[in-house]
N, C-alpha and C. Protein backbone atom coordinates (compact mmCIF):
# COMPACT_ATOMS: atom_id res chain seq x y z
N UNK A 1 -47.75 -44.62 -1.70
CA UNK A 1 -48.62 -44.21 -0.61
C UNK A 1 -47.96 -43.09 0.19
N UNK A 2 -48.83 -42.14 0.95
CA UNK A 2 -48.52 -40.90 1.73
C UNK A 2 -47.35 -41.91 3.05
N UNK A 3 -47.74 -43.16 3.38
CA UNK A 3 -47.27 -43.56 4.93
C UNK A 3 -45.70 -43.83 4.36
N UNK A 4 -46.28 -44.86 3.12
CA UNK A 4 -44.25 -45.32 2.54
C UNK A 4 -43.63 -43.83 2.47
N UNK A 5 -43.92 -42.90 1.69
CA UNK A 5 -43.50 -41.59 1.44
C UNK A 5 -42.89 -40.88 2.76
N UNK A 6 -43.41 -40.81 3.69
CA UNK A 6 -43.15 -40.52 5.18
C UNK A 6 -41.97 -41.00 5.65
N UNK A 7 -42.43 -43.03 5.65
CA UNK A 7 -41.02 -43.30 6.43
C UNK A 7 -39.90 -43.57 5.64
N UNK A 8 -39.72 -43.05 4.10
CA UNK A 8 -38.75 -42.94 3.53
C UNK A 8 -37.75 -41.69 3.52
N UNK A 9 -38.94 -40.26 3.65
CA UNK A 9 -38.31 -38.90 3.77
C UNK A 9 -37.76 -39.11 5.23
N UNK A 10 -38.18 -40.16 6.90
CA UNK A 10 -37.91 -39.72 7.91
C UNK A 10 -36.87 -40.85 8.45
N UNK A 11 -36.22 -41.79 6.97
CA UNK A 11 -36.09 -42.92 7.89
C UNK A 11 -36.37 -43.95 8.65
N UNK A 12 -37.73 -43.87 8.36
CA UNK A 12 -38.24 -44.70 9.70
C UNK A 12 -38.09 -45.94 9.39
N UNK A 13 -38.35 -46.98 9.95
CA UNK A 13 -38.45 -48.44 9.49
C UNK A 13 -39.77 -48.97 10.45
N UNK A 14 -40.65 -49.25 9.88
CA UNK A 14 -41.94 -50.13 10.38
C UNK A 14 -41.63 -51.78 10.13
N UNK A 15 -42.22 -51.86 11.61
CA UNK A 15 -42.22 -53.72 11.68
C UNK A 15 -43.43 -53.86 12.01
N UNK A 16 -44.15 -54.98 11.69
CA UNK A 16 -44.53 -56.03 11.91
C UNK A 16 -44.38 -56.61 13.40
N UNK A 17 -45.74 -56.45 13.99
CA UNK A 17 -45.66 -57.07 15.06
C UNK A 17 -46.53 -57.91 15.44
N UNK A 18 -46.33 -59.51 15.82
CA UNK A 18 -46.85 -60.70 16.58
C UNK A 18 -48.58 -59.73 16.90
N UNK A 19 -49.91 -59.83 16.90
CA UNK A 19 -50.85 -59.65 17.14
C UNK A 19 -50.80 -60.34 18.89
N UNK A 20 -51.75 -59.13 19.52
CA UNK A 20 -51.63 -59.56 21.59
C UNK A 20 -51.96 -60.56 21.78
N UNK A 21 -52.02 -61.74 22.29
CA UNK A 21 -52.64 -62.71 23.01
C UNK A 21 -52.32 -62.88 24.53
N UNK A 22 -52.95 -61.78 25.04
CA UNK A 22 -52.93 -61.93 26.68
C UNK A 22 -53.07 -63.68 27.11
N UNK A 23 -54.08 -64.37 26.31
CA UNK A 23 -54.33 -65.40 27.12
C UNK A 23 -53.69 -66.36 27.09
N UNK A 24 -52.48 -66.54 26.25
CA UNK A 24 -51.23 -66.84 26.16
C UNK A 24 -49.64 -66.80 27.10
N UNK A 25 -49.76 -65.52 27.50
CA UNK A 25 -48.94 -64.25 28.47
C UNK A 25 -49.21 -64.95 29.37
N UNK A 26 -48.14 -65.81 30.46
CA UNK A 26 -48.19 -66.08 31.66
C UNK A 26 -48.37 -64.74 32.65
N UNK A 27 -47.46 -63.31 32.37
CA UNK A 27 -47.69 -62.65 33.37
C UNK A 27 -48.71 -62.15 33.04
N UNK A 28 -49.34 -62.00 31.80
CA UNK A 28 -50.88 -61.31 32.05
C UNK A 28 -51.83 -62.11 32.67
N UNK A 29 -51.73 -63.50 32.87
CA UNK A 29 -52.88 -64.17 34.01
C UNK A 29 -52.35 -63.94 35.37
N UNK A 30 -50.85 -64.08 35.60
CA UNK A 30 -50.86 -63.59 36.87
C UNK A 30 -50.99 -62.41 37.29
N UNK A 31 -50.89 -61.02 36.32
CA UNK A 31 -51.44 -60.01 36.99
C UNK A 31 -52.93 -60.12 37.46
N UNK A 32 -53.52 -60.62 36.56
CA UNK A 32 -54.65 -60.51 36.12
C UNK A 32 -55.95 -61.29 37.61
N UNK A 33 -55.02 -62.39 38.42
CA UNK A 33 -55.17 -62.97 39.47
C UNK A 33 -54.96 -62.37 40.82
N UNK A 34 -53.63 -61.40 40.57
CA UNK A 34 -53.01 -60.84 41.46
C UNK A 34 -53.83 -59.41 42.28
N UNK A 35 -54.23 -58.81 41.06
CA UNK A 35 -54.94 -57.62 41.22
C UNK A 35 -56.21 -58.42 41.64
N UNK A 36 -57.32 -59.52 40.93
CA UNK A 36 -58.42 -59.85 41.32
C UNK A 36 -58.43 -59.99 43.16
N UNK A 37 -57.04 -60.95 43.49
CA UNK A 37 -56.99 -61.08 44.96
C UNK A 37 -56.48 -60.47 45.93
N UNK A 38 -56.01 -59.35 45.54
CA UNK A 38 -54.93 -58.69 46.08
C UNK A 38 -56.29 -57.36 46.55
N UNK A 39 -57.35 -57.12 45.43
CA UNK A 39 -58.20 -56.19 45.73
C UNK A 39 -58.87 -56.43 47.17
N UNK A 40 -58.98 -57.26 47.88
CA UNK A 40 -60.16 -57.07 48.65
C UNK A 40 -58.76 -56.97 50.73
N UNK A 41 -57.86 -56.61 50.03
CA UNK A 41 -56.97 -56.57 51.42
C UNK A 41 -56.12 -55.24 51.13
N UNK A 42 -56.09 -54.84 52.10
CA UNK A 42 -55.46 -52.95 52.91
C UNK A 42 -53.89 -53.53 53.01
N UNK A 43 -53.08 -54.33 53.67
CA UNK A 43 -51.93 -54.50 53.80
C UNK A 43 -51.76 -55.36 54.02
N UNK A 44 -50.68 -56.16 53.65
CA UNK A 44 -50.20 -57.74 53.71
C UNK A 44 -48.63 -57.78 54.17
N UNK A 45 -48.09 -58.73 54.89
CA UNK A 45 -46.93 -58.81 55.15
C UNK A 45 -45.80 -59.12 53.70
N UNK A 46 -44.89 -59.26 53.98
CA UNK A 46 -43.52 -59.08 52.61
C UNK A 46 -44.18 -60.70 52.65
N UNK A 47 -44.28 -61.50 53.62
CA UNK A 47 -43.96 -62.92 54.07
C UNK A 47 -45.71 -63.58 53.40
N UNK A 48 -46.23 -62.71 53.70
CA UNK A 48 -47.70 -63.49 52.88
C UNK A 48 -47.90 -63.07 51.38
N UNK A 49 -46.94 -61.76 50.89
CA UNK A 49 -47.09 -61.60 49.60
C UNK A 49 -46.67 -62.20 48.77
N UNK A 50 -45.33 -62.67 49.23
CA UNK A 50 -44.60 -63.80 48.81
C UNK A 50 -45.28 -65.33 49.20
N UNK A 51 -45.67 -65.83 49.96
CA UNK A 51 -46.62 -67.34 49.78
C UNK A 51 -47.89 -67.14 48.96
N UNK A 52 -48.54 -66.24 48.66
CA UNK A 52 -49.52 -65.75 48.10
C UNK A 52 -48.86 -66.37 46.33
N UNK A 53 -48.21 -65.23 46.13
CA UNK A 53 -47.27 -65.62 44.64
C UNK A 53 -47.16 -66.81 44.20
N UNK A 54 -46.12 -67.41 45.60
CA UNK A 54 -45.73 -68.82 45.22
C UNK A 54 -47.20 -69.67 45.01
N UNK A 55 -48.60 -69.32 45.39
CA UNK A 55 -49.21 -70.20 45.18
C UNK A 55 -49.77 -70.28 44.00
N UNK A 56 -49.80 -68.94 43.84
CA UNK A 56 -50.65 -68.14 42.13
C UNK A 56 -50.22 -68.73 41.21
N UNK A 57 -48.60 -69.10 41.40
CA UNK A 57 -47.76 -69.66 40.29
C UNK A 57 -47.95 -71.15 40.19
N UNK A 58 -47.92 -71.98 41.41
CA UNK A 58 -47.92 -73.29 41.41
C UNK A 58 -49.14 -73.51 40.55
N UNK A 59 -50.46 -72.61 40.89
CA UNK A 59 -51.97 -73.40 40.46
C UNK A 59 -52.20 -72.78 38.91
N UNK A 60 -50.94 -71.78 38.82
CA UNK A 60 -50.96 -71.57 36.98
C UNK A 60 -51.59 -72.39 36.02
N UNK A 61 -52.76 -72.48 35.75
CA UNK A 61 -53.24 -73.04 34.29
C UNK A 61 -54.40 -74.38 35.02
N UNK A 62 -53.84 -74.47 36.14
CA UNK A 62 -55.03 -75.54 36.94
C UNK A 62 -55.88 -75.10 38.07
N UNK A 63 -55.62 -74.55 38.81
CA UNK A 63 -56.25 -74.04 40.02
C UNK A 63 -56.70 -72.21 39.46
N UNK A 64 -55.71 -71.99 38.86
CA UNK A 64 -55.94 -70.34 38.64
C UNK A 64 -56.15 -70.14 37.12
N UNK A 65 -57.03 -69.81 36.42
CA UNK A 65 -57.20 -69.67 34.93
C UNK A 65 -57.68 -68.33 34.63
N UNK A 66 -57.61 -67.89 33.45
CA UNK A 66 -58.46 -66.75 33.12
C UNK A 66 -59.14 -67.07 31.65
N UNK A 67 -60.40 -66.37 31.81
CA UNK A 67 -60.89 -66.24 30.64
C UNK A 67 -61.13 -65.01 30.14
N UNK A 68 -60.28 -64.84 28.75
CA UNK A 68 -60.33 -63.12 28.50
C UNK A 68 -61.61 -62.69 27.41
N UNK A 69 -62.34 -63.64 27.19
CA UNK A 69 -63.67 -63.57 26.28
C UNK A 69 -64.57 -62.49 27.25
C-alpha cells in the first residue's frame, strides 16, 4: 500500500489507538457540567469556584450525569 510505503520511506510508526468514549472520561462529564453551570454567571469568587467543584465531584455519576447520545 501507498500509506505502509510512506511510513517505511519516513520512519514513521502508526499505533493503534483505544476508540473516544467521552462517556466514560470522568473529566469529560465534569467539563461538560462545569461549562453547562458555570455559563449562566459573569464572576465567581476563588472560594465558590472551589465549593462549586467540590460538589460537581461529590454528585459524580449520581446527582450530576451526562448523556452524550
Amino acid at each position: 500500500m501507498r500509506r505502509d510505503r510512506w511510513l517505511i520511506d519516513h520512519k514513521a510508526v502508526l499505533f493503534s489507538l483505544p476508540a473516544y468514549s467521552p462517556e466514560l472520561n470522568k473529566i469529560e462529564i465534569v467539563w461538560r457540567q462545569l461549562k453547562f453551570r458555570w455559563r449562566r454567571f459573569v464572576t465567581w469568587a476563588k472560594e465558590t469556584i472551589g465549593a462549586e467543584l467540590a460538589e460537581l465531584l461529590a454528585g459524580y455519576g449520581t446527582k450530576f450525569q451526562t448523556n452524550f447520545s
